[in-house]
C-alpha atoms as a PDB file:
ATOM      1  CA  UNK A   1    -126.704 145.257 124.736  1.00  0.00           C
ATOM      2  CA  UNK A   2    -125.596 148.719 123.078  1.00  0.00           C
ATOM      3  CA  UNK A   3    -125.389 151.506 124.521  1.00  0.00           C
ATOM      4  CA  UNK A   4    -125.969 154.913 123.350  1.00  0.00           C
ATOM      5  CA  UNK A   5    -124.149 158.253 124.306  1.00  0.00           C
ATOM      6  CA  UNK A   6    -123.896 161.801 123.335  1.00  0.00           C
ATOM      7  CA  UNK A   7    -121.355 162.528 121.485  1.00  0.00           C
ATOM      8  CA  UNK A   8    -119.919 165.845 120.245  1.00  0.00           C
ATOM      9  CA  UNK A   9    -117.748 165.250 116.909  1.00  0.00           C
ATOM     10  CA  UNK A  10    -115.977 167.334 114.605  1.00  0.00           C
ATOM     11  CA  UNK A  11    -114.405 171.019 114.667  1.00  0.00           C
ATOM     12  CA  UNK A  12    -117.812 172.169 114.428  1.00  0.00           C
ATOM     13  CA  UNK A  13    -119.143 170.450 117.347  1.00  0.00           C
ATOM     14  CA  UNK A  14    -121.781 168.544 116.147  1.00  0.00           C
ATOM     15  CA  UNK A  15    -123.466 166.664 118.913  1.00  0.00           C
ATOM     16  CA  UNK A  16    -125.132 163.191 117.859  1.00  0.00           C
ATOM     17  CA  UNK A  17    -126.437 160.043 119.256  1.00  0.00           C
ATOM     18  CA  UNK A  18    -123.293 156.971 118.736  1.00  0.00           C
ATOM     19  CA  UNK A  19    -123.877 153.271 119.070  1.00  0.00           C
ATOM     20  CA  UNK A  20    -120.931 151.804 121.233  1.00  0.00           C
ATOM     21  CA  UNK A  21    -119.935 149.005 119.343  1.00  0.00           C
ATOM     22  CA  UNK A  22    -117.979 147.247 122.144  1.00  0.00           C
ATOM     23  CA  UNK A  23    -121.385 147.917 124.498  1.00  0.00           C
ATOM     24  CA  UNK A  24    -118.598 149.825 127.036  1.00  0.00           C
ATOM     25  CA  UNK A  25    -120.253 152.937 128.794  1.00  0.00           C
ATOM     26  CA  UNK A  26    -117.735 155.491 128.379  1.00  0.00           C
ATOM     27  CA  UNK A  27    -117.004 158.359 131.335  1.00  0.00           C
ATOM     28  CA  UNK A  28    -118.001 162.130 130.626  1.00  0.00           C
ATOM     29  CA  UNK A  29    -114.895 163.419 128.604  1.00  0.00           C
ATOM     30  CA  UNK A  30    -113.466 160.306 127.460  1.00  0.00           C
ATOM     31  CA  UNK A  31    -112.094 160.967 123.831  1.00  0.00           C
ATOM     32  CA  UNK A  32    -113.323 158.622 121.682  1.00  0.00           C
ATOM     33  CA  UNK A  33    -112.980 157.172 117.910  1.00  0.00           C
ATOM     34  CA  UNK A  34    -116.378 157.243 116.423  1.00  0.00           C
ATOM     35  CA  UNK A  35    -118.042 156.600 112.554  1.00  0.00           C
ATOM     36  CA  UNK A  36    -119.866 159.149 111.186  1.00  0.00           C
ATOM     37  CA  UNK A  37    -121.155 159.599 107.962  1.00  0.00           C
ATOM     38  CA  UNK A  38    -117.620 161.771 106.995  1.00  0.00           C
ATOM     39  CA  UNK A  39    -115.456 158.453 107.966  1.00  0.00           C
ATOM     40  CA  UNK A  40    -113.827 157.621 111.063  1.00  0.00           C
ATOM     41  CA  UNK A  41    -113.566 161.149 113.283  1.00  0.00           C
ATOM     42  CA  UNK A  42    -112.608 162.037 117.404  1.00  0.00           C
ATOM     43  CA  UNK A  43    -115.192 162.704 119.652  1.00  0.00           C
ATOM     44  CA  UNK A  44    -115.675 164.093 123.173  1.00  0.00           C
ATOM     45  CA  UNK A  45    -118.312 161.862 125.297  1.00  0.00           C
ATOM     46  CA  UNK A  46    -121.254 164.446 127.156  1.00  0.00           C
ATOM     47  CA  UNK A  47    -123.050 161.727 128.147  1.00  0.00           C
ATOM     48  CA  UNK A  48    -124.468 158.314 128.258  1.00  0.00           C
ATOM     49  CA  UNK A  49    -128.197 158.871 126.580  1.00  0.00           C
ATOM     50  CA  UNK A  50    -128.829 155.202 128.697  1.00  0.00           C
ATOM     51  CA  UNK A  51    -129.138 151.557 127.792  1.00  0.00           C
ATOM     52  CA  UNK A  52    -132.320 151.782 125.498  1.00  0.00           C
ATOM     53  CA  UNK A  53    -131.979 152.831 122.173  1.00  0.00           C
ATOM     54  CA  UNK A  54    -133.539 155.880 122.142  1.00  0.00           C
ATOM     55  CA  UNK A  55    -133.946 157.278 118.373  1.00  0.00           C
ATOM     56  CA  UNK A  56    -131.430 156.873 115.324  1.00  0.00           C
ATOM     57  CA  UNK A  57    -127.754 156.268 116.306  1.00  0.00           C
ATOM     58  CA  UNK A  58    -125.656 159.407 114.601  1.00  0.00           C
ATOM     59  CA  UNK A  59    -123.051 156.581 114.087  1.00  0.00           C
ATOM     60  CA  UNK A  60    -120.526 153.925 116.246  1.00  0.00           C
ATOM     61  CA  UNK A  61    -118.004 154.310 118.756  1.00  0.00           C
ATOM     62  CA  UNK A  62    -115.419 152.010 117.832  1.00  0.00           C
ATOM     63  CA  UNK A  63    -113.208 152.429 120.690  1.00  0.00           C
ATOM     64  CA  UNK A  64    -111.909 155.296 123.173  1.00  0.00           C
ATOM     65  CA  UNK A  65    -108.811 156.829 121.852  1.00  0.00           C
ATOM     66  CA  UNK A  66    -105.517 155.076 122.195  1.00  0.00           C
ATOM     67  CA  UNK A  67    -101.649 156.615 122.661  1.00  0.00           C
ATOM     68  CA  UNK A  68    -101.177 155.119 118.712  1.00  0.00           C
ATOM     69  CA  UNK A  69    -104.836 157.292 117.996  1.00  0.00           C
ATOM     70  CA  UNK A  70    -103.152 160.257 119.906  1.00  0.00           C
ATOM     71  CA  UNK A  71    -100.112 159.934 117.435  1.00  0.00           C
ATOM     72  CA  UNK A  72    -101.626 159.826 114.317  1.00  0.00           C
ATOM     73  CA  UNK A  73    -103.955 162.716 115.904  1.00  0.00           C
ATOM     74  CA  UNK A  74    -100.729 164.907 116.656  1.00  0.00           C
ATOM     75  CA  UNK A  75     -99.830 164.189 112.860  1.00  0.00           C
ATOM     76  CA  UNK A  76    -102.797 165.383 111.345  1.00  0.00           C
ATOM     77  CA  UNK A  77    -102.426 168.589 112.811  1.00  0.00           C
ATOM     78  CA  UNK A  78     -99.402 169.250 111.493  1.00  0.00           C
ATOM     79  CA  UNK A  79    -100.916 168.164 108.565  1.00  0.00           C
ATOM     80  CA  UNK A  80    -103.465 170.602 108.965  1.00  0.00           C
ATOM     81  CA  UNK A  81    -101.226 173.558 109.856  1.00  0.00           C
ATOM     82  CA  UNK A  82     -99.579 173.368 106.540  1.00  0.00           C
ATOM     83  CA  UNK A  83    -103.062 172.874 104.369  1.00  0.00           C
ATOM     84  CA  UNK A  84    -104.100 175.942 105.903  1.00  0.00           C
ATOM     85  CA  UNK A  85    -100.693 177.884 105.742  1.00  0.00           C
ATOM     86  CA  UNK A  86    -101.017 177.034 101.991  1.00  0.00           C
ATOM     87  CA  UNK A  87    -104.886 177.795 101.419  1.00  0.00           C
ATOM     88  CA  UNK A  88    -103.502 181.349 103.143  1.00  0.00           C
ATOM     89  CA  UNK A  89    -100.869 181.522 100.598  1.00  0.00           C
ATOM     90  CA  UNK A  90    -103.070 181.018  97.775  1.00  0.00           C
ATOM     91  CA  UNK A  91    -105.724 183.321  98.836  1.00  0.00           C
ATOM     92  CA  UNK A  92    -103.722 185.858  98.869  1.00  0.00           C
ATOM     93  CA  UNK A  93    -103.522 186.103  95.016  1.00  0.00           C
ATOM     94  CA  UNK A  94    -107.175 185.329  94.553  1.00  0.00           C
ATOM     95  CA  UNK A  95    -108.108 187.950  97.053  1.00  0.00           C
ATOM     96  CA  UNK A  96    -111.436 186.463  97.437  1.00  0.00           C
ATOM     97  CA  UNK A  97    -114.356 187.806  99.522  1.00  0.00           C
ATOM     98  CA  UNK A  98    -114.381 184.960 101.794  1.00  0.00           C
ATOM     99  CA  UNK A  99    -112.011 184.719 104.680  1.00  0.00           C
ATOM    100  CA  UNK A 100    -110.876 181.132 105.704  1.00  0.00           C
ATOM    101  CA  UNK A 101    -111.542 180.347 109.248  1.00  0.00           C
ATOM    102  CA  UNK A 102    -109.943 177.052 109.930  1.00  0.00           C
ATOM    103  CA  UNK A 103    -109.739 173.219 108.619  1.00  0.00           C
ATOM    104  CA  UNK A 104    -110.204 169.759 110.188  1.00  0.00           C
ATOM    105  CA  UNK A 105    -108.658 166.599 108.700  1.00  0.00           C
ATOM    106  CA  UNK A 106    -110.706 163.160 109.163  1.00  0.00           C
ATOM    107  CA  UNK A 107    -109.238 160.857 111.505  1.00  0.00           C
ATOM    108  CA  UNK A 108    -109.011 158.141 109.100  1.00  0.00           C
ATOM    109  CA  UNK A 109    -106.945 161.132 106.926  1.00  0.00           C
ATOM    110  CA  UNK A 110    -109.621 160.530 103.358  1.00  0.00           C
ATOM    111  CA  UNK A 111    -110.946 164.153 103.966  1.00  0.00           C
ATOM    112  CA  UNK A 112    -110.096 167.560 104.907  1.00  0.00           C
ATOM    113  CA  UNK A 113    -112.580 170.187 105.645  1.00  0.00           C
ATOM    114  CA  UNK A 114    -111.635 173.750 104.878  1.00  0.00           C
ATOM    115  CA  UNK A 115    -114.098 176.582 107.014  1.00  0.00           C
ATOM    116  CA  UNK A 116    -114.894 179.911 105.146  1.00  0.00           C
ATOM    117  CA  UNK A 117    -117.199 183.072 106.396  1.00  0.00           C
ATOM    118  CA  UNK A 118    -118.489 184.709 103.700  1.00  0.00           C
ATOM    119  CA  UNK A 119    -119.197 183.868  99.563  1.00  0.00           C
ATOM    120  CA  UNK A 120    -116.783 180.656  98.442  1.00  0.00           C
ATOM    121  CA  UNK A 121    -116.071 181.678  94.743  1.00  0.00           C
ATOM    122  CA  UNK A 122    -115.699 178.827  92.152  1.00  0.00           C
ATOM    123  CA  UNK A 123    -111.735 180.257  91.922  1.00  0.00           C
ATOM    124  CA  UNK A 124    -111.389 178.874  95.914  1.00  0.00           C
ATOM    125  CA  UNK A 125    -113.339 176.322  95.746  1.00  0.00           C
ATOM    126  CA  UNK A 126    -110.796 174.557  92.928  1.00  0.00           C
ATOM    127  CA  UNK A 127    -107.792 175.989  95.195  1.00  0.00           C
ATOM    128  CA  UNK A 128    -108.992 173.830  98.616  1.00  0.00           C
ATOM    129  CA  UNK A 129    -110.217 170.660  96.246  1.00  0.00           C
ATOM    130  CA  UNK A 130    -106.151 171.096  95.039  1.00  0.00           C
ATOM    131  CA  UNK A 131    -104.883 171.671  98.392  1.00  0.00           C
ATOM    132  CA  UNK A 132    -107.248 168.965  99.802  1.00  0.00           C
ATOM    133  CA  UNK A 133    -105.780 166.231  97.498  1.00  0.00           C
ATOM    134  CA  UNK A 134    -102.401 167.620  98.003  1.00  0.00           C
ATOM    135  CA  UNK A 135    -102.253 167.032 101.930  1.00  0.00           C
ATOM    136  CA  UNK A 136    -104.917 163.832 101.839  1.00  0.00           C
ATOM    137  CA  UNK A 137    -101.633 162.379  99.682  1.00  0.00           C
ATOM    138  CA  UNK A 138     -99.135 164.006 102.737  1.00  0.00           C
ATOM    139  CA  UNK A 139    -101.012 162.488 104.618  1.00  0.00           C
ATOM    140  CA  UNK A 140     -99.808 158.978 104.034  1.00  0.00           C
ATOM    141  CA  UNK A 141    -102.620 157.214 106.213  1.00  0.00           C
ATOM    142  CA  UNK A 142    -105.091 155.870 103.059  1.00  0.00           C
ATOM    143  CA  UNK A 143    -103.817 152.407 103.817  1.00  0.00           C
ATOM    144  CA  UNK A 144    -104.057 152.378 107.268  1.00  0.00           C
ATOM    145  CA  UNK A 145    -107.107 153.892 107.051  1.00  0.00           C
ATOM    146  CA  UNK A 146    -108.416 151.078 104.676  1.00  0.00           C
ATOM    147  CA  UNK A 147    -107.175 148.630 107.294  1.00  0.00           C
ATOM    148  CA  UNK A 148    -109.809 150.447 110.088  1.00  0.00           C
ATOM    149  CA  UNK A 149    -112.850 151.188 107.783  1.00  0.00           C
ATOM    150  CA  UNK A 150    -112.457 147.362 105.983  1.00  0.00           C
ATOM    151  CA  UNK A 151    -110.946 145.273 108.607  1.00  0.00           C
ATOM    152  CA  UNK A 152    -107.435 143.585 108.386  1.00  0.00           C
ATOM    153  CA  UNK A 153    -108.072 140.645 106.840  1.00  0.00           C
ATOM    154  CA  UNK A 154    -110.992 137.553 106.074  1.00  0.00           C
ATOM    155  CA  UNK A 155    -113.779 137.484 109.170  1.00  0.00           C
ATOM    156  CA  UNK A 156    -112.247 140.346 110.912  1.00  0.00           C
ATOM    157  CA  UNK A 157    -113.776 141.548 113.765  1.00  0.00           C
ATOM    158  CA  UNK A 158    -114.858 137.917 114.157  1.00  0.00           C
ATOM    159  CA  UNK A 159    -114.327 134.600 116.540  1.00  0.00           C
ATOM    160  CA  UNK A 160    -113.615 133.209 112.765  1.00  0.00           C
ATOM    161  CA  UNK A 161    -110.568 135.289 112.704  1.00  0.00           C
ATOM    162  CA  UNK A 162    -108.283 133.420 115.093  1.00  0.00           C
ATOM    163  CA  UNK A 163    -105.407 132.768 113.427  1.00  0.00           C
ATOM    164  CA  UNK A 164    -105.903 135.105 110.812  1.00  0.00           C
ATOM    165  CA  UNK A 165    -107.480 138.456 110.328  1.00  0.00           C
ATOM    166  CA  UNK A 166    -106.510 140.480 112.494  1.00  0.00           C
ATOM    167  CA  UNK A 167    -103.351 138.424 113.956  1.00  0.00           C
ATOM    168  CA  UNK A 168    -102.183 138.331 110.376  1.00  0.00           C
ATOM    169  CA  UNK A 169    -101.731 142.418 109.765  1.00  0.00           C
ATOM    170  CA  UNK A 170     -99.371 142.693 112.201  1.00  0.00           C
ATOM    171  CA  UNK A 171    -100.512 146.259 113.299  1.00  0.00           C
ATOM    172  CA  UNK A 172    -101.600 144.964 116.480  1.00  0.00           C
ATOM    173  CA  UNK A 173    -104.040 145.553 119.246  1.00  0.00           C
ATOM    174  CA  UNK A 174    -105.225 148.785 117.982  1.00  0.00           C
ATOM    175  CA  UNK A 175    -106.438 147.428 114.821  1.00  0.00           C
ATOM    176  CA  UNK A 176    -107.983 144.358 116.335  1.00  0.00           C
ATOM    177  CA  UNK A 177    -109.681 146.672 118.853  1.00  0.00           C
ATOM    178  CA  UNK A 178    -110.749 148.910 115.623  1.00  0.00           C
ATOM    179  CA  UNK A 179    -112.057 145.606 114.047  1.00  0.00           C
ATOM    180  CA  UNK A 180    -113.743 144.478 117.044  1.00  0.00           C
ATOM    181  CA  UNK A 181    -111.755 141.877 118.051  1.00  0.00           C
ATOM    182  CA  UNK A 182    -110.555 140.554 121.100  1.00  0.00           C
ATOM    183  CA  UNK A 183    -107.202 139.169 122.326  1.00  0.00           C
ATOM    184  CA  UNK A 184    -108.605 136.216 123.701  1.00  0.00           C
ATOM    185  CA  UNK A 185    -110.053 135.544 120.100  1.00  0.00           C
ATOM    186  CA  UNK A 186    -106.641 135.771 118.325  1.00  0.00           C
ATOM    187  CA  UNK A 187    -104.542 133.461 120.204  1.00  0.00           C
END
């Protein structure tokens, strides 16, 4: 049986209904990788909204974060610092009438979001597209990215993939536990 929860996701704090893929009821608080319509992101459980499906899911939790999630986490940031140290930079020959207010990376590092209050000019909007590619490539995470969103190899996620799949990537549990796999299942 699923279970739904509350979920609040993004720098914005959008608060959704998620799916938990791995039917777990996760604690108030508990960080948690979910899949939202922007690609894999962190979220903050509120609450469980209960056992019954109650509306449209938002997306899936695919797992509650991990130290290797907390890693990669810690990179982005950095990641981020410098995208918006550089949007600063470059702003300050455009001098546009927009002031930038902060950025967010996807977890699975595909996307980064840049925040503006006031009128984004065509000139700014072609400066954070540049910057965006520019640290999505910094990034370094489109292939293990791939690996989460696609699975690590033929029937992952699967009791197929014993033997193969997930066993064969050699990224380990967090992967498998990405792809929905158990231990048990790949020995």
């Amino acid at each position: 049986m699923s279970r739904q929860h509350l979920v609040r996701v993004g720098l914005m704090g959008h608060v959704g209904r998620f799916t938990a893929v791995d039917a777990v009821e996760y604690p108030r608080g508990a960080r948690v990788v979910v899949r939202t319509g922007r690609g894999l992101e962190v979220g903050e459980i509120l609450a469980p909204a209960g056992s019954e499906k109650i509306g449209n899911s938002d997306g899936s939790i695919l797992r509650g974060m991990t130290t290797a999630d907390d890693l990669l986490e810690t990179r982005l940031q950095k990641n981020k610092q410098a995208a918006l140290a550089a949007c600063v930079d470059r702003m300050a020959t455009l001098q546009p009438g927009a002031v930038l207010l902060d950025a967010e990376h996807t977890f699975d590092g595909r996307q980064i979001y840049f925040y503006f209050l006031g009128d984004v000019t065509p000139e700014l909007e072609a400066v954070t597209a540049e910057l965006a590619e520019v640290y999505e490539s910094q990034a370094q995470l489109r292939k293990f990215a791939d690996t989460l969103v696609a699975g690590c190899g033929p029937d992952c996620g699967t009791e197929a993939a014993s033997g193969s799949g997930c066993s064969s990537c050699g990224a380990g549990c967090s992967v498998a536990k990405a792809c929905g796999t158990s231990r048990s299942a790949r020995n």
